[in-house]
PDB file of N, CA and C in Angstrom:
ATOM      1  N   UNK A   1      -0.476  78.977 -56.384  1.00  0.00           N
ATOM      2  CA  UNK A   1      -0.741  80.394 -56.647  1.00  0.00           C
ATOM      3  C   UNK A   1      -2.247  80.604 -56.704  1.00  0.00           C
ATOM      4  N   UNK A   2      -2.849  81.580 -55.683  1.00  0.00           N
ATOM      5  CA  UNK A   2      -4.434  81.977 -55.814  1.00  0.00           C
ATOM      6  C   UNK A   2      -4.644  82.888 -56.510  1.00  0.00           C
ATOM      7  N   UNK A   3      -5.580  82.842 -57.416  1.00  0.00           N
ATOM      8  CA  UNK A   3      -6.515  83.591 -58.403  1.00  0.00           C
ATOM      9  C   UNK A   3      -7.011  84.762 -57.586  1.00  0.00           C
ATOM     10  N   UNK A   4      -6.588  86.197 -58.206  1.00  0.00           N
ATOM     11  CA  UNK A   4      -7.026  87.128 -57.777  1.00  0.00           C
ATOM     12  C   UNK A   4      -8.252  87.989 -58.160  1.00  0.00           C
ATOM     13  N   UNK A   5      -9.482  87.659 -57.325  1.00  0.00           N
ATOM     14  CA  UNK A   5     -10.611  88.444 -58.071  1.00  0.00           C
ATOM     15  C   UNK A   5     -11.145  89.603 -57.739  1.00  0.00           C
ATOM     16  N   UNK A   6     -11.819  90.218 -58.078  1.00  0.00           N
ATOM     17  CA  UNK A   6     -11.861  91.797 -58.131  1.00  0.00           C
ATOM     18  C   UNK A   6     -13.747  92.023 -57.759  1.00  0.00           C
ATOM     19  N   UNK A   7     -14.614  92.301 -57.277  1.00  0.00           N
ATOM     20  CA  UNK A   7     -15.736  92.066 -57.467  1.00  0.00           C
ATOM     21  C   UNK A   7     -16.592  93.486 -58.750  1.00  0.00           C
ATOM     22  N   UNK A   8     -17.406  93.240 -58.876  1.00  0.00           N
ATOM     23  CA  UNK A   8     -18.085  93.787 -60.505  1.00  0.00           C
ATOM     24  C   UNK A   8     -17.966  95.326 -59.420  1.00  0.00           C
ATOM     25  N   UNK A   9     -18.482  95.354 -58.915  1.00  0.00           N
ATOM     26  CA  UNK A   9     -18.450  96.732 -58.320  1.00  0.00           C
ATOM     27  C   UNK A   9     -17.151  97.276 -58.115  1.00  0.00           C
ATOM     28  N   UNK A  10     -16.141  96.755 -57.184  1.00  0.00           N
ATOM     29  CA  UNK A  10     -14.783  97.194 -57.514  1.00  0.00           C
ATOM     30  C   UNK A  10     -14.467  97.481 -58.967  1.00  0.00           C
ATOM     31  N   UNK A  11     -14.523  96.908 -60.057  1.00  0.00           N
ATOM     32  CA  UNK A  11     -14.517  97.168 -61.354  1.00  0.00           C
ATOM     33  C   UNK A  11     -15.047  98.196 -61.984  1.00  0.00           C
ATOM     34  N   UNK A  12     -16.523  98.515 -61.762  1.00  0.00           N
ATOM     35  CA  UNK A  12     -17.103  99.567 -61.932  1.00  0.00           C
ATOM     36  C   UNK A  12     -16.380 100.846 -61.723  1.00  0.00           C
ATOM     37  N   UNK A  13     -16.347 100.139 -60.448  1.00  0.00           N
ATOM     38  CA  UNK A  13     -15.467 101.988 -59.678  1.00  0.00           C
ATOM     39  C   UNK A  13     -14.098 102.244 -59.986  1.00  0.00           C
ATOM     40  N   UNK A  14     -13.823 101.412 -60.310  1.00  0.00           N
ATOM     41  CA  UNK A  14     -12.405 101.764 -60.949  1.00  0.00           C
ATOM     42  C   UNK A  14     -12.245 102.483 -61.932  1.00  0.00           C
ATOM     43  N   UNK A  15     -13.272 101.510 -63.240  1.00  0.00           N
ATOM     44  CA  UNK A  15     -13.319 102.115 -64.350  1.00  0.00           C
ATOM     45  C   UNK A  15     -13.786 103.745 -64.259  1.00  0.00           C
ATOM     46  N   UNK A  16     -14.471 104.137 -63.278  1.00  0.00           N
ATOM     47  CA  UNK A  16     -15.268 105.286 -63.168  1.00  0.00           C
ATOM     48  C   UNK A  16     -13.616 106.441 -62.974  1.00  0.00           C
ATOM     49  N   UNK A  17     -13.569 106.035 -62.151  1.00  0.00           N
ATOM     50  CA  UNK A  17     -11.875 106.642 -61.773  1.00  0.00           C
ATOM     51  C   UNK A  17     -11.047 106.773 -62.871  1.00  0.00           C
ATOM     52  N   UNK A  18     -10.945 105.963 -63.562  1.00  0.00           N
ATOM     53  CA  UNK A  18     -10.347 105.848 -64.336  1.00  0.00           C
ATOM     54  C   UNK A  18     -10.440 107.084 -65.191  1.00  0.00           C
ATOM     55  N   UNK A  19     -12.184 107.143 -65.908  1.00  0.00           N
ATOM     56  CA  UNK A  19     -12.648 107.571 -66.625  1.00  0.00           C
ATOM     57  C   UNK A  19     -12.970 109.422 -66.316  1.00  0.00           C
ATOM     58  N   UNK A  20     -12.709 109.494 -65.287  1.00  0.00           N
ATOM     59  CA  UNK A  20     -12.913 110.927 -64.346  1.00  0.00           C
ATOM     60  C   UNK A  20     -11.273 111.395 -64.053  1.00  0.00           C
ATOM     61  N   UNK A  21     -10.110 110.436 -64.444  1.00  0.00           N
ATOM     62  CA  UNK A  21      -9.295 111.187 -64.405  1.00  0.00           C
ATOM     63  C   UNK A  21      -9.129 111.588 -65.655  1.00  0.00           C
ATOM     64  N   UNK A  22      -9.091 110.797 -66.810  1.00  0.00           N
ATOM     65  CA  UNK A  22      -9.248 111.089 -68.224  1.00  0.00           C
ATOM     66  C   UNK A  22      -9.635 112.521 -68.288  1.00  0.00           C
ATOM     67  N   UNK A  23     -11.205 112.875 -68.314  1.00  0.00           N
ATOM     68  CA  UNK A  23     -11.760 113.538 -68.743  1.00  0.00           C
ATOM     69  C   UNK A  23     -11.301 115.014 -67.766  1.00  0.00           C
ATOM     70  N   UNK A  24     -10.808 114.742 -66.203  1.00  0.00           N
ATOM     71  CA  UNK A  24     -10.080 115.908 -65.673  1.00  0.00           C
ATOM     72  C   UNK A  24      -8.684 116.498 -66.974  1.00  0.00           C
ATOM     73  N   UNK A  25      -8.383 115.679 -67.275  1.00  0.00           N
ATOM     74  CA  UNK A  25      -7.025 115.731 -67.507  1.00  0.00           C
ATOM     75  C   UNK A  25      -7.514 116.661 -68.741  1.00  0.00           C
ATOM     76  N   UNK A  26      -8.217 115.998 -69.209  1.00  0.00           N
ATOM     77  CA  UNK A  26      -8.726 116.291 -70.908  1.00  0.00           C
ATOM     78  C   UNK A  26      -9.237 118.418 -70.734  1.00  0.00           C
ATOM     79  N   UNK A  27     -10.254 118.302 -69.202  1.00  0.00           N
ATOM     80  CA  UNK A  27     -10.458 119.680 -69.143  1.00  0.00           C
ATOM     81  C   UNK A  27      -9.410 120.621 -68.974  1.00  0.00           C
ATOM     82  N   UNK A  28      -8.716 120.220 -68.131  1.00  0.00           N
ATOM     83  CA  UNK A  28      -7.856 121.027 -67.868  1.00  0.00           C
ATOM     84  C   UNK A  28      -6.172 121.347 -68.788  1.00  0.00           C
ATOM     85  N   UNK A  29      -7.072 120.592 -69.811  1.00  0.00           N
ATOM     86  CA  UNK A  29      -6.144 120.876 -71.258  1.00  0.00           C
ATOM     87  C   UNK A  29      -6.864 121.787 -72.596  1.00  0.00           C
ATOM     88  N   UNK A  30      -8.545 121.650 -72.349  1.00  0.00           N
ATOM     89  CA  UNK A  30      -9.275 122.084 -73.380  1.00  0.00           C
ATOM     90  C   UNK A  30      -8.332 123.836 -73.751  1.00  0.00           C
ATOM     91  N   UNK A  31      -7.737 124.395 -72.860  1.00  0.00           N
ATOM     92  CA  UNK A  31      -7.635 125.293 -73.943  1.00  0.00           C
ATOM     93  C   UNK A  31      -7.216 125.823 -75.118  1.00  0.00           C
ATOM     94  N   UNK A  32      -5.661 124.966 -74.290  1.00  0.00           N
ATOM     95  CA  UNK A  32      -4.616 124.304 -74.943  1.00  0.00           C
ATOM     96  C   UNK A  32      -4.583 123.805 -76.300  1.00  0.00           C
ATOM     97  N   UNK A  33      -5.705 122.594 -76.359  1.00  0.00           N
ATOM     98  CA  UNK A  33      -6.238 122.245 -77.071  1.00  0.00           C
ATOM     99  C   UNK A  33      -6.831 123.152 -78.020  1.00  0.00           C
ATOM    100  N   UNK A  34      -7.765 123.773 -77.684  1.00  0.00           N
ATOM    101  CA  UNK A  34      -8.524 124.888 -78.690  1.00  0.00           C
ATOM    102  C   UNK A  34      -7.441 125.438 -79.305  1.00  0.00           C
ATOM    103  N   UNK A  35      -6.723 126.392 -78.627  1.00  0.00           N
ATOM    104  CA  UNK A  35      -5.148 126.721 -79.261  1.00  0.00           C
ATOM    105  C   UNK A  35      -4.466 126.297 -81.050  1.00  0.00           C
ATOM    106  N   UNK A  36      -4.358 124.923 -80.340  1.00  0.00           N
ATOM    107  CA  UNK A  36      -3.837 124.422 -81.226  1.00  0.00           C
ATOM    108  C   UNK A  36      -4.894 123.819 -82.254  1.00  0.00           C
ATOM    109  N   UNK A  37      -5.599 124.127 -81.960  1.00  0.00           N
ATOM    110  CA  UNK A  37      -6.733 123.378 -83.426  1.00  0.00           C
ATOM    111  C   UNK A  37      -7.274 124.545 -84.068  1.00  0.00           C
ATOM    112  N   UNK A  38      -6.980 126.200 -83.388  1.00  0.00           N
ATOM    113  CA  UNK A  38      -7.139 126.929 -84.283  1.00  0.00           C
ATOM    114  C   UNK A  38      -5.857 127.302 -84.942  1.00  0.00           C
ATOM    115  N   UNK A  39      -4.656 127.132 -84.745  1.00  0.00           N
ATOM    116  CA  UNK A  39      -3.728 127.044 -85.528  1.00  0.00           C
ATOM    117  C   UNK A  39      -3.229 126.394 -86.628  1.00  0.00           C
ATOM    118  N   UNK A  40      -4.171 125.173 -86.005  1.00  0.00           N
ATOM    119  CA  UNK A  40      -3.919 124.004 -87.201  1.00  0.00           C
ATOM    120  C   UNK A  40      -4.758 124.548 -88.665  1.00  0.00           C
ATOM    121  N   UNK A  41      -5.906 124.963 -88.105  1.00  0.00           N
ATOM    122  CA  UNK A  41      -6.995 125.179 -89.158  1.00  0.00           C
ATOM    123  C   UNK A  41      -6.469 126.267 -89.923  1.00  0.00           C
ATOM    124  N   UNK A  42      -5.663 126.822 -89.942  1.00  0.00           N
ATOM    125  CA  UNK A  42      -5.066 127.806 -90.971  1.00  0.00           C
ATOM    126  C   UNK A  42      -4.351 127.155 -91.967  1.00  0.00           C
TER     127      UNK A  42
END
């Protein structure tokens, strides 16, 4: 069985992807969000 390696740059960019779908996801929830954290705060 061969060891599968990934190079630092593939890694990078992944993580970047990764990290850019997160934060899509996250915007396109902020309002949502706001919503509910002014509801909470009552």
């Amino acid at each position: 069985m061969s060891d599968i390696t990934i190079s630092r740059s593939a890694q990078i960019g992944l993580l970047l992807a990764i990290l850019a779908a997160v934060a899509a996801i996250t915007a396109a929830q902020l309002p949502e969000l706001e919503r509910y954290l002014k509801i909470r705060s009552m």
